[in-house]
C-alpha atoms as a PDB file:
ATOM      1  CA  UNK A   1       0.000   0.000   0.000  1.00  0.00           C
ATOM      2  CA  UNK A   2       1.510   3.295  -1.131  1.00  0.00           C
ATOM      3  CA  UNK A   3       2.316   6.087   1.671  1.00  0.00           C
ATOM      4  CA  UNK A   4       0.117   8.965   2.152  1.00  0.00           C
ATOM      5  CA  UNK A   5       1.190  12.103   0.791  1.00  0.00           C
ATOM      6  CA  UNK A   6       2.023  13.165   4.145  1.00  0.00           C
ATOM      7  CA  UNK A   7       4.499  10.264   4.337  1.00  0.00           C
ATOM      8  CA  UNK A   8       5.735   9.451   1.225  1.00  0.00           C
ATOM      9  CA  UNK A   9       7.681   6.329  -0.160  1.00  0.00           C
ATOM     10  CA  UNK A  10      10.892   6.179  -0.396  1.00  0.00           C
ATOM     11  CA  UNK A  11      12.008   7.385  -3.826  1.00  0.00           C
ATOM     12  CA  UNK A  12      14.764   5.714  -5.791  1.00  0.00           C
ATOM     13  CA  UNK A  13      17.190   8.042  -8.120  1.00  0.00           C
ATOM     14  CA  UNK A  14      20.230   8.136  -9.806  1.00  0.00           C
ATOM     15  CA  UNK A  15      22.586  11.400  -8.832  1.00  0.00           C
ATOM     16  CA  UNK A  16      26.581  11.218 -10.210  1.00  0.00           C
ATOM     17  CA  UNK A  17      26.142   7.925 -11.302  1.00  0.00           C
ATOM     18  CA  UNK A  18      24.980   6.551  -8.364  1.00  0.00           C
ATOM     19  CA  UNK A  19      21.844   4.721  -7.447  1.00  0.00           C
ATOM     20  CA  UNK A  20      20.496   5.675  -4.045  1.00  0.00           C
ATOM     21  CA  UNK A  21      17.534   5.429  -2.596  1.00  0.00           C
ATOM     22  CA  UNK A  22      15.925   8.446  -0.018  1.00  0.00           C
ATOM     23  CA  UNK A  23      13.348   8.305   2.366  1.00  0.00           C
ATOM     24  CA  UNK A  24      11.457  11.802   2.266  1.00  0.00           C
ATOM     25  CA  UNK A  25      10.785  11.376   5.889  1.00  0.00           C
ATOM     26  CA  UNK A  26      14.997  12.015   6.645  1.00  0.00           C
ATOM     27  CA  UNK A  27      14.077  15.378   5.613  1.00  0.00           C
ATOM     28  CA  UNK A  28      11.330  15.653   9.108  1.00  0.00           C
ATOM     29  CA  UNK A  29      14.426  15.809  11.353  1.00  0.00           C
ATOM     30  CA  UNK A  30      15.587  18.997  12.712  1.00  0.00           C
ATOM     31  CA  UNK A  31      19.005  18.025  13.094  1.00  0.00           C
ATOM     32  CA  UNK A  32      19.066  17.334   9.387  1.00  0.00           C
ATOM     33  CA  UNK A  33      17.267  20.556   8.939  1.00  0.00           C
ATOM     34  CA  UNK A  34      19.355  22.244  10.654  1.00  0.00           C
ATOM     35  CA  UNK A  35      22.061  20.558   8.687  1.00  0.00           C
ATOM     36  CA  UNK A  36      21.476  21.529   5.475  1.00  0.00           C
ATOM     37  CA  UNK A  37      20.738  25.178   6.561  1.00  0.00           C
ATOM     38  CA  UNK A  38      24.183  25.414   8.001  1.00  0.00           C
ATOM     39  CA  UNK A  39      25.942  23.902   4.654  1.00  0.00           C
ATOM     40  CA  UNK A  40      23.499  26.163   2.200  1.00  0.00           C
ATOM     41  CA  UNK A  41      23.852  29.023   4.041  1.00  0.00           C
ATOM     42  CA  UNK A  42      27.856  28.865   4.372  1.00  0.00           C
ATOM     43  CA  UNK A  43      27.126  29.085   8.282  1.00  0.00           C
ATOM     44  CA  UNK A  44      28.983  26.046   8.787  1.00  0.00           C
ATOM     45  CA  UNK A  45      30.567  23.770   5.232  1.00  0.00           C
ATOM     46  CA  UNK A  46      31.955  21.069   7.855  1.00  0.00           C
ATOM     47  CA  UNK A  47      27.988  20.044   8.610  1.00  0.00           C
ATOM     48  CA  UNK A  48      28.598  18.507   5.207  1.00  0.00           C
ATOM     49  CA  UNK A  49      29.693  15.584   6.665  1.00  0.00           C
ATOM     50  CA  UNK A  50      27.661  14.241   9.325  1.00  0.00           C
ATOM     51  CA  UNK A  51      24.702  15.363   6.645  1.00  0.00           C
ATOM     52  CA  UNK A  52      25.579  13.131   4.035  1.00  0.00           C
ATOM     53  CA  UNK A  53      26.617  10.131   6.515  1.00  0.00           C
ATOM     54  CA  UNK A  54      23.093  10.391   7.466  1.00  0.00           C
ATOM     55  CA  UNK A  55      21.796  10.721   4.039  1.00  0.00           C
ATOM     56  CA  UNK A  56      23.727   8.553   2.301  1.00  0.00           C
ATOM     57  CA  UNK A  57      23.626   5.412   4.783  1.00  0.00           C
ATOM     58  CA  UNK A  58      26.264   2.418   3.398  1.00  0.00           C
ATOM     59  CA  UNK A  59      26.232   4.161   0.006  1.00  0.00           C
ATOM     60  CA  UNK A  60      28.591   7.207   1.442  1.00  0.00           C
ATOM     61  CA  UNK A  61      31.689   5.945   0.500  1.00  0.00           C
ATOM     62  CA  UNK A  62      30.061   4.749  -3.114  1.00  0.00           C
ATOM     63  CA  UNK A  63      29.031   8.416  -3.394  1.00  0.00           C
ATOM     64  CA  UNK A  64      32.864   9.896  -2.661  1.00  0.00           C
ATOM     65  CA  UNK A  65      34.530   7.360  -5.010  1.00  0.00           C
ATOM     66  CA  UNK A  66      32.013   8.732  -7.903  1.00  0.00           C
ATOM     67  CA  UNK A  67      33.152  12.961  -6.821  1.00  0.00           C
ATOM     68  CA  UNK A  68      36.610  11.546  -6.994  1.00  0.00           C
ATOM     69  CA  UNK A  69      38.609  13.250  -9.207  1.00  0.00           C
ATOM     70  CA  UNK A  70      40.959  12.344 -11.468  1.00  0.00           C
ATOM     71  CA  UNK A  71      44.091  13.404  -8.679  1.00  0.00           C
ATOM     72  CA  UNK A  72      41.867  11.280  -6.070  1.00  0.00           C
ATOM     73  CA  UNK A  73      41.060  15.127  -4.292  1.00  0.00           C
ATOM     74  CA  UNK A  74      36.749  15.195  -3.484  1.00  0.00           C
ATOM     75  CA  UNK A  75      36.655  19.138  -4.236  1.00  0.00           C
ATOM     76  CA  UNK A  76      34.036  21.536  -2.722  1.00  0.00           C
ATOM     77  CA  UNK A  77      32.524  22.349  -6.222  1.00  0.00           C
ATOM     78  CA  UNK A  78      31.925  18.374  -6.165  1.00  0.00           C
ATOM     79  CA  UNK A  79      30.274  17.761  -3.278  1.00  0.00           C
ATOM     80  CA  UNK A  80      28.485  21.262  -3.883  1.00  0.00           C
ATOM     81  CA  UNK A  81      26.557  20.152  -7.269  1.00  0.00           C
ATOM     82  CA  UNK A  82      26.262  16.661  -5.736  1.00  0.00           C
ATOM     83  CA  UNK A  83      24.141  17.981  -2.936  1.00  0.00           C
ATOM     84  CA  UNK A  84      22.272  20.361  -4.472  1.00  0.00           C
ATOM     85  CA  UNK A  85      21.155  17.511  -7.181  1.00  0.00           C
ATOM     86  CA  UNK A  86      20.467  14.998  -4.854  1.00  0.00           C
ATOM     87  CA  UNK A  87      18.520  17.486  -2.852  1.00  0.00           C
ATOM     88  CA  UNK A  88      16.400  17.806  -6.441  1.00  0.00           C
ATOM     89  CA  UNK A  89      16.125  14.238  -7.279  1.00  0.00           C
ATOM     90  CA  UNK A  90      15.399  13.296  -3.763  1.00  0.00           C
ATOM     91  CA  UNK A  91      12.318  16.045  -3.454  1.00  0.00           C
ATOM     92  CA  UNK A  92       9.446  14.086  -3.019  1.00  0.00           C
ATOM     93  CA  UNK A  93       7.260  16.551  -5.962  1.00  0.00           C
ATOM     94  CA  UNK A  94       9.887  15.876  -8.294  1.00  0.00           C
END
């Protein structure tokens, strides 16, 4: 039986190459609120990590391999534009 559109399925997408799949209901957290307001915002870039260990679950280190670049360095601009499109793909009226 399908979830309610107050509590919606889990939603399966494809960001950098990689196949993840999100569970809108992450997003009612504060903390991860609170997160992604300090990395957005600039407030705090280093929230970055604890946010996407959350996110990202067993697929985390999948997800740095594939922002790898080609000297091995994850750069900011990376993880940047991976956010931001996961934060797309993952939006449950997408």
């Amino acid at each position: 039986m399908p979830k309610s559109p107050l509590h919606p399925s889990p939603k399966t997408v494809t960001v950098h190459g990689v196949t993840l799949t999100i569970d809108p209901e992450l997003f009612d957290d504060y903390e991860i609120v609170e997160d992604l307001y300090d990395v957005q915002s600039g407030e705090n870039p280093l929230k970055a990590v604890p946010l996407l260990r959350r996110l990202l679950g067993d697929k985390y280190e999948e997800v740095k391999d594939a922002l790898r670049g080609e000297d091995g360095r994850i750069t900011s601009e990376a993880l940047d534009t991976f956010l931001t499109d996961l934060m797309e793909a993952a939006n449950p009226n997408s």
